[in-house]
C-alpha atoms as a PDB file:
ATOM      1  CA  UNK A   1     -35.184  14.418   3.564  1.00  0.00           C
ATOM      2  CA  UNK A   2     -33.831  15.563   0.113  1.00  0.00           C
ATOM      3  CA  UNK A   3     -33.850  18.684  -1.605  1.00  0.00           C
ATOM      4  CA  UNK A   4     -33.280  18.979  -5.759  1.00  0.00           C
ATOM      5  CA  UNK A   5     -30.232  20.316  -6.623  1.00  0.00           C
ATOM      6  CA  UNK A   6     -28.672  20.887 -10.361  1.00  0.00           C
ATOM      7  CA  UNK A   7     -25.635  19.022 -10.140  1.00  0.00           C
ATOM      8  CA  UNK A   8     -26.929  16.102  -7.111  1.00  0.00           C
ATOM      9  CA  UNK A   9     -29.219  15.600  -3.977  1.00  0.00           C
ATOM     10  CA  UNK A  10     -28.544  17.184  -0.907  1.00  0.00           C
ATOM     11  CA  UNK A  11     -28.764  15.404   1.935  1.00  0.00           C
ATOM     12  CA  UNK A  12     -30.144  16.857   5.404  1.00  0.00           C
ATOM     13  CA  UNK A  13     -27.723  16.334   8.173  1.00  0.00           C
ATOM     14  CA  UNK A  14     -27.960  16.973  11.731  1.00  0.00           C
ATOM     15  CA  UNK A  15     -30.628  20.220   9.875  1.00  0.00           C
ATOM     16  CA  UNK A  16     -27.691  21.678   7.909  1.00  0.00           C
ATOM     17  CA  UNK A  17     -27.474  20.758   3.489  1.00  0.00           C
ATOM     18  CA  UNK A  18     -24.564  18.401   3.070  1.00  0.00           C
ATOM     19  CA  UNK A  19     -22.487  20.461  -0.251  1.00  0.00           C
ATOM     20  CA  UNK A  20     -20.095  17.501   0.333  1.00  0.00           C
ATOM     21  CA  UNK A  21     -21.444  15.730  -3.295  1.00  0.00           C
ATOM     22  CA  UNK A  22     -21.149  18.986  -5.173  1.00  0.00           C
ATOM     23  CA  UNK A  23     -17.302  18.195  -4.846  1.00  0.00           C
ATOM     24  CA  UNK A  24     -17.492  14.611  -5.884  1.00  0.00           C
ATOM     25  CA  UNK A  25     -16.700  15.768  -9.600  1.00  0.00           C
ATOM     26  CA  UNK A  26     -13.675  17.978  -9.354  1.00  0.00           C
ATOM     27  CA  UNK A  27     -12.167  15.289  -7.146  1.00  0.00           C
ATOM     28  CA  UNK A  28     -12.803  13.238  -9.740  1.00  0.00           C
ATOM     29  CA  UNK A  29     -11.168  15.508 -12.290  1.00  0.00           C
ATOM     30  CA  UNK A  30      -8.145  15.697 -10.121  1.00  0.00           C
ATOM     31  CA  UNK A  31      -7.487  12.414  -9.412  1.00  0.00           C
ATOM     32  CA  UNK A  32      -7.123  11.125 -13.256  1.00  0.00           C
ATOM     33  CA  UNK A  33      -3.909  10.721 -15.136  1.00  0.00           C
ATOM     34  CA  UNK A  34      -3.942  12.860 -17.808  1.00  0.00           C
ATOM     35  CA  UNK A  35      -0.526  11.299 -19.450  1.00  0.00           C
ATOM     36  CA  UNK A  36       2.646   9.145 -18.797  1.00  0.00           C
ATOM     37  CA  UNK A  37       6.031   9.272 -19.177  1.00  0.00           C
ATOM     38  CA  UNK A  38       7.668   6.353 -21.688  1.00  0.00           C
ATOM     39  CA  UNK A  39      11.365   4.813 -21.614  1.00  0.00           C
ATOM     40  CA  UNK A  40      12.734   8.189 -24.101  1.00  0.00           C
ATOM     41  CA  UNK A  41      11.080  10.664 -21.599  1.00  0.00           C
ATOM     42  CA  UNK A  42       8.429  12.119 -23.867  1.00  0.00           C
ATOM     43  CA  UNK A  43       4.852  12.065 -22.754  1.00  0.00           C
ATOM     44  CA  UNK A  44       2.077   9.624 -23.500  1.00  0.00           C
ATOM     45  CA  UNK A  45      -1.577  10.723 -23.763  1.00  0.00           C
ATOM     46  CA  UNK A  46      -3.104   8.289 -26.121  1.00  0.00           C
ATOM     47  CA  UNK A  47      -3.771   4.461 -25.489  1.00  0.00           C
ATOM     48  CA  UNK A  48      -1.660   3.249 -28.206  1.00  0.00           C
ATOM     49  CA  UNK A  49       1.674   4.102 -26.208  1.00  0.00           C
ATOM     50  CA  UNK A  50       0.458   1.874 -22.730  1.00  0.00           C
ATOM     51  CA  UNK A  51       2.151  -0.610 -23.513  1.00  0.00           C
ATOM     52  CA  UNK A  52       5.868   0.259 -23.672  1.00  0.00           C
ATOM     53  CA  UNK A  53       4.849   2.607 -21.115  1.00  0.00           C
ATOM     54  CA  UNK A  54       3.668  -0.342 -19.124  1.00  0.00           C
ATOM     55  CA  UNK A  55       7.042  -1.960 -20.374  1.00  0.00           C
ATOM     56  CA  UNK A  56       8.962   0.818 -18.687  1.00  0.00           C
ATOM     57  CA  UNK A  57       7.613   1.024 -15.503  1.00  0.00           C
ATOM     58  CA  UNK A  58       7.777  -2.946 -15.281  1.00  0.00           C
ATOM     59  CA  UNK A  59      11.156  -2.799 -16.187  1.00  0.00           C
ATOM     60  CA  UNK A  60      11.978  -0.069 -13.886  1.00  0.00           C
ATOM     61  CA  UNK A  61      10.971  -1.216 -10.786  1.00  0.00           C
ATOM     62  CA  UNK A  62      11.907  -4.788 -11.103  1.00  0.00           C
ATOM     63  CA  UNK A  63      15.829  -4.019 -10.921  1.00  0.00           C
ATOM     64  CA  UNK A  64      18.015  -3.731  -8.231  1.00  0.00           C
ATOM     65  CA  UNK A  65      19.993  -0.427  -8.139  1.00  0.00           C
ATOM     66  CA  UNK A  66      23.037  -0.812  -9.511  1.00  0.00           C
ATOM     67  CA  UNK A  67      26.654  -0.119  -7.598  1.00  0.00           C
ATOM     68  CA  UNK A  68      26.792   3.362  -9.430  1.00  0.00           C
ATOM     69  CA  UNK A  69      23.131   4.108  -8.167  1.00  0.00           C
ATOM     70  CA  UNK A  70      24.432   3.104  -4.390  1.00  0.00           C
ATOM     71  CA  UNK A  71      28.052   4.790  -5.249  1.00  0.00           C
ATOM     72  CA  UNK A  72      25.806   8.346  -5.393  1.00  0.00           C
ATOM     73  CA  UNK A  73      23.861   7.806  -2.796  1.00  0.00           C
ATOM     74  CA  UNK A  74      26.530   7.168  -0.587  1.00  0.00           C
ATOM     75  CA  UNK A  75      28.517  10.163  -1.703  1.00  0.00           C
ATOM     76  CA  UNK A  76      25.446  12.732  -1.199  1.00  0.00           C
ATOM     77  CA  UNK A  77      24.698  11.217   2.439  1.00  0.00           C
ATOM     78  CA  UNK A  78      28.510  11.697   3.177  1.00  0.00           C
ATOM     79  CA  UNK A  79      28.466  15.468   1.914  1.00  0.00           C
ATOM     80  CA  UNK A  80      26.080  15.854   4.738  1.00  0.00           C
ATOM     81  CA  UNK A  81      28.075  17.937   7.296  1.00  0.00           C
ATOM     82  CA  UNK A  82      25.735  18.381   9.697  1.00  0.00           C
ATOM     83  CA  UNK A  83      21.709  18.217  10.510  1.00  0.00           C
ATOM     84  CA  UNK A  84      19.829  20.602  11.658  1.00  0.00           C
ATOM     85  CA  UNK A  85      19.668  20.761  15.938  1.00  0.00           C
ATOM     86  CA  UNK A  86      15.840  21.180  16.981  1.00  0.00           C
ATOM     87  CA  UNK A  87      16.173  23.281  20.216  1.00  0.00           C
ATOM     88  CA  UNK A  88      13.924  23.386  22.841  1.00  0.00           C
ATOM     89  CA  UNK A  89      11.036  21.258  21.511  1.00  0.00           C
ATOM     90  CA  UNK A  90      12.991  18.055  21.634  1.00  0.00           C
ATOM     91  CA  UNK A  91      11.207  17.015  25.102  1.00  0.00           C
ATOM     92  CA  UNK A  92       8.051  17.265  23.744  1.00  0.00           C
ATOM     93  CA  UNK A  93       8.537  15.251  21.191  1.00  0.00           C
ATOM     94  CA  UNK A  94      10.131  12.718  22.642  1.00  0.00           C
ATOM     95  CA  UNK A  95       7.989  12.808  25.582  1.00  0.00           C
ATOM     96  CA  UNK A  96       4.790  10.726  26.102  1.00  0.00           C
ATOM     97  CA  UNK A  97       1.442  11.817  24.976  1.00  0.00           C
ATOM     98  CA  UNK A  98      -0.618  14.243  27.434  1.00  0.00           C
ATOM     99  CA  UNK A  99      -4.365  13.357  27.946  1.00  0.00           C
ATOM    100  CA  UNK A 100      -4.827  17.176  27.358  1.00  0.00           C
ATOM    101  CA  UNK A 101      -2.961  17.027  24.037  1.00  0.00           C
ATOM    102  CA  UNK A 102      -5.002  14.709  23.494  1.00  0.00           C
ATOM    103  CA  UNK A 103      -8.219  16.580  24.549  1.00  0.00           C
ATOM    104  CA  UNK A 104      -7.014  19.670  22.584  1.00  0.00           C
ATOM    105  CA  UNK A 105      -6.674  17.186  19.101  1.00  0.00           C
ATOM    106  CA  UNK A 106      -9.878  15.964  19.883  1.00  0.00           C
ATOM    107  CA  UNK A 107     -11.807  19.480  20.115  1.00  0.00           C
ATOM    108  CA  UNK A 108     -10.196  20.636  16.918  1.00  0.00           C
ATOM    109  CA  UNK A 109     -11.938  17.864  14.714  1.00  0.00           C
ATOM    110  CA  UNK A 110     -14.401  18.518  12.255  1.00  0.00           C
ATOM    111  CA  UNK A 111     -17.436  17.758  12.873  1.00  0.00           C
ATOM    112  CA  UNK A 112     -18.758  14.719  10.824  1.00  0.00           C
ATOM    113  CA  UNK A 113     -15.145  14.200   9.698  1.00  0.00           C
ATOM    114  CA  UNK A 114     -13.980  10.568  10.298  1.00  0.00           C
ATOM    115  CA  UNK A 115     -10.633  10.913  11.127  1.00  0.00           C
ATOM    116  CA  UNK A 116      -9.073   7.825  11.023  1.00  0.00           C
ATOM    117  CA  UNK A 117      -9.869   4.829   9.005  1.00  0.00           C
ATOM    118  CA  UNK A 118     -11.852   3.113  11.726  1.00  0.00           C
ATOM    119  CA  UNK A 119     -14.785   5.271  10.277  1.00  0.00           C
ATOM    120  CA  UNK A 120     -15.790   6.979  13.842  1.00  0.00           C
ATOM    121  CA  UNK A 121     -16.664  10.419  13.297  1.00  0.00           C
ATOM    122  CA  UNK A 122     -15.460  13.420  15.811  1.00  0.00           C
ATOM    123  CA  UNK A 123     -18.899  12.997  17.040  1.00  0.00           C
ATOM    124  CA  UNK A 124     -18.109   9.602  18.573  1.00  0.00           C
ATOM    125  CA  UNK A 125     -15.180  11.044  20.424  1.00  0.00           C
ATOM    126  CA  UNK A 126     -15.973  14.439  21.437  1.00  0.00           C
END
């Protein structure tokens, strides 16, 4: 069953309107690059510059790091002093899963929400 909308359908789910398409646009929106950054650091926003900006990005991730690049990265992970001690919580972390930890994560899905990329909805599990 459909109802008329101004921006899209909605859809009848389980007797409630799905607003999930009213959305579809602004994630849209969100998702686009707007502008890249070239070689000199200055933005590109027009389609003439997507080539050397193509150039730089081709460029850039095709080298190896050089020894300075691994020189600084050694000397920041050897200012390092000391990490920070998680106390208490350590055994459950390490620890193995619960079935009611497991029950708990279940009961706080959303319903109709597939949470993994297997597709099956909380539905299926709870």
């Amino acid at each position: 069953m459909h109802f008329a909308s101004e921006k899209t359908d909605w859809v009848i789910w389980e007797g409630k309107p799905n607003k999930h398409f009213l959305h579809i646009e602004d994630i849209r929106k969100s998702n686009r690059l707007n502008s890249l950054i070239d070689k000199s650091g200055e933005e590109v926003k027009n389609i003439d510059g997507i080539p050397q900006v193509f150039d730089f990005y081709s460029d850039l991730y095709r080298q190896d790091p050089d020894q300075k690049s691994l020189e600084e990265i050694q000397t920041f992970l050897s200012s390092i002093t000391s990490l920070p001690k998680l106390s208490g919580c350590t055994d459950k972390l390490v620890g193995p899963i619960t079935e009611k930890e497991v029950e708990k994560a279940i009961k706080r899905l959303q319903v109709g929400k597939a949470p993994g990329s297997d597709g099956l909805t909380a539905d299926f599990y709870k």
